[in-house]
Each structure stands twice: as structure tokens, then as C-alpha cells.
Protein backbone atom coordinates (compact mmCIF):
# COMPACT_ATOMS: atom_id res chain seq x y z
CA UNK A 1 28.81 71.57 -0.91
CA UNK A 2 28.33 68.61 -3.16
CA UNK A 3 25.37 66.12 -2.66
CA UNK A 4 25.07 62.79 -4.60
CA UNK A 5 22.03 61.86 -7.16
CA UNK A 6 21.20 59.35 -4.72
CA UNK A 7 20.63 61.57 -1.51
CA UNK A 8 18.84 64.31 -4.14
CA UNK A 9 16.19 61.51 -5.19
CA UNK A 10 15.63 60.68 -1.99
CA UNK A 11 13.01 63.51 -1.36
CA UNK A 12 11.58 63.35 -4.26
CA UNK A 13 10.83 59.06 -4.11
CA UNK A 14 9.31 60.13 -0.21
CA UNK A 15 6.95 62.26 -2.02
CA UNK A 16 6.00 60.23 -4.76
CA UNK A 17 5.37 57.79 -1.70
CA UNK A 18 3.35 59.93 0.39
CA UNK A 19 1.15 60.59 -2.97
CA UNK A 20 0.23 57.45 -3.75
CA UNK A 21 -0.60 56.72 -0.03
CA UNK A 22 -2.50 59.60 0.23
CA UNK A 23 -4.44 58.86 -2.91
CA UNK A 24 -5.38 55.58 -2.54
CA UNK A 25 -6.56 55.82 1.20
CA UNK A 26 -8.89 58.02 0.50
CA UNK A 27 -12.17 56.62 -0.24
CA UNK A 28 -13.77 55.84 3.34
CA UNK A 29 -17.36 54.96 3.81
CA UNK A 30 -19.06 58.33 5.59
CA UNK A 31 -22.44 57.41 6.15
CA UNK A 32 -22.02 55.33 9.01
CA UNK A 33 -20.67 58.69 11.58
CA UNK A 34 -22.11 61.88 9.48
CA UNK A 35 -21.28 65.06 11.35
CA UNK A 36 -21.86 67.22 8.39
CA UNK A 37 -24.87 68.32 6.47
CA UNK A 38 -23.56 67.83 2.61
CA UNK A 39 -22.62 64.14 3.74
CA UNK A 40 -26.04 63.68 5.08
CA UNK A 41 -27.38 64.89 1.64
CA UNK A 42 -25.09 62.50 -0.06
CA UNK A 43 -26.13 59.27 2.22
CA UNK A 44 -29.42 60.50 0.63
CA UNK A 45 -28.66 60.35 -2.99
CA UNK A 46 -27.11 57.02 -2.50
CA UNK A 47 -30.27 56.00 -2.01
CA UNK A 48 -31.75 57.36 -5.57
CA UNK A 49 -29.29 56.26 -7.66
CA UNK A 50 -25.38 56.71 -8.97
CA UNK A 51 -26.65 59.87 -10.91
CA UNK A 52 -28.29 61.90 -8.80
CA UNK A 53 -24.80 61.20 -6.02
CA UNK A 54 -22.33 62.24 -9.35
CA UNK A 55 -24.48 64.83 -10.14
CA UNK A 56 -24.50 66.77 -6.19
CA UNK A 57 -20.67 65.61 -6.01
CA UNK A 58 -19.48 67.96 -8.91
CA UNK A 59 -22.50 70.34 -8.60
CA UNK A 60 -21.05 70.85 -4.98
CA UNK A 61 -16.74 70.06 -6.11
CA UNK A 62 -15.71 73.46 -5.05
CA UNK A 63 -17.15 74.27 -1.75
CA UNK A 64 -17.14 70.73 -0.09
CA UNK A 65 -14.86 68.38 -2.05
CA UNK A 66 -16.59 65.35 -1.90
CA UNK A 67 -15.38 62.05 -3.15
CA UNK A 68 -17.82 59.76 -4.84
CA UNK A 69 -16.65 56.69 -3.56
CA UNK A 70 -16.38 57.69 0.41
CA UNK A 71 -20.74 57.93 -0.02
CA UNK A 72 -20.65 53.47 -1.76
CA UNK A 73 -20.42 50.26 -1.06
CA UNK A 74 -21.15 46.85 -2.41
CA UNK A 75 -24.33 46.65 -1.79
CA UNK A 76 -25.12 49.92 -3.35
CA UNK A 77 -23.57 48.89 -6.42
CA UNK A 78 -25.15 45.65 -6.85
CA UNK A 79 -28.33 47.63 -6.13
CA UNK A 80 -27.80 49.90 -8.90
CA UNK A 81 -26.75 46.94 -11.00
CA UNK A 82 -30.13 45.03 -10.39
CA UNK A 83 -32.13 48.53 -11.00
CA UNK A 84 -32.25 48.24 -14.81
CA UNK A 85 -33.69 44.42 -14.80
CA UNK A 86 -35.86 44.96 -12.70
CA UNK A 87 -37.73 48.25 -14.20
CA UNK A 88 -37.33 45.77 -17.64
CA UNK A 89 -39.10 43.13 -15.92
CA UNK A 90 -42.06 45.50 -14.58
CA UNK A 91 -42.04 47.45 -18.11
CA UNK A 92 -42.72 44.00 -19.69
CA UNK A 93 -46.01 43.36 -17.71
CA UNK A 94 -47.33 47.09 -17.58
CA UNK A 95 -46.94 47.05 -21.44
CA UNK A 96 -50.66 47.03 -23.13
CA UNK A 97 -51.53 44.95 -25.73
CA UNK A 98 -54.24 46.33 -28.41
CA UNK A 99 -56.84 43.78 -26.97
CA UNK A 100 -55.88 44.95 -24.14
CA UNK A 101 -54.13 42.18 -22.29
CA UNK A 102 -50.83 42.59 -20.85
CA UNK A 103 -47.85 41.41 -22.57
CA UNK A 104 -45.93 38.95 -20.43
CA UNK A 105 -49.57 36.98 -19.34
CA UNK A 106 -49.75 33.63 -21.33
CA UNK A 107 -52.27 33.96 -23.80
CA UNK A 108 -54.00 31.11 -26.58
């Protein structure tokens, strides 16, 4: 029995498909319903910082296989974006001069 290239490619296109699909619906924000313990631990980390959520994610790859992105949002991004100007702004006043005013004060 002969088959055509056409009706051959078809399965292949439906997985290709079903990949891409699959892949790209993924991320899904968990914290809102957490029913398990590792997703309450990552809700957590959100909360410290990008780093210490990348670093539990592939600590924890193989037993519980995560995904990053299903753990952010917006807001946690903008946080983490902000983070760095702020501790700049608050390193700038804590800074000690050697007469020991603090840098950032206006001074004559």
C-alpha cells in the first residue's frame, strides 16, 4: 500500500503543532491556588528575589519540575527592576564621610 508525501507529513505537522502549543501554554501563575508544598516554597522566594527562585528551581529540576515563569508576574519584575536603585539610593546616604557627615546631605 502506497501513501502520498502529503498524507505522511500530516502527522508529523500535528505534532510539531501540539509542541509548540504545549510549550508556549505553559507558564501559568501558581501562587494564587497552591496545593503543593515546593510551590508554596517558590511563592516564597518570589518574594526575595529572581536568584534565590532560579536558584530552588534547578536545585529542585529533577524531582518537581518547576518552571520559573509559572512562580512571576509584572509586578514582581518591576520589583526586582526597582531593587538595585533603590539599595543605590540608601548606599549613597549610609556612606560616611571622613568628617563624618553623610554623603548625599548638602554641605558648605
Amino acid at each position: 500500500m502506497r501513501t502520498s508525501k502529503q498524507s505522511s507529513r500530516i502527522p508529523f505537522a500535528i505534532a510539531a503543532f501540539a509542541t509548540i502549543v504545549s510549550a508556549t501554554a505553559r507558564a501559568e501563575y501558581r501562587c494564587n491556588a497552591q496545593a503543593l508544598p515546593e510551590e508554596k516554597r517558590a511563592c516564597e522566594l518570589v518574594k526575595q528575589g529572581p536568584d534565590a527562585l532560579r536558584m530552588f528551581i534547578d536545585r529542585t529540576r529533577a524531582i518537581y519540575g518547576l518552571y520559573f515563569y509559572d512562580y512571576v508576574t509584572d509586578a514582581d519584575w518591576d520589583r526586582w527592576d526597582a531593587a538595585p536603585q533603590a539599595r543605590e539610593a540608601q548606599s549613597k546616604v549610609a556612606i560616611r564621610q571622613d568628617d563624618g557627615s553623610a554623603v548625599g546631605w548638602p554641605t558648605k
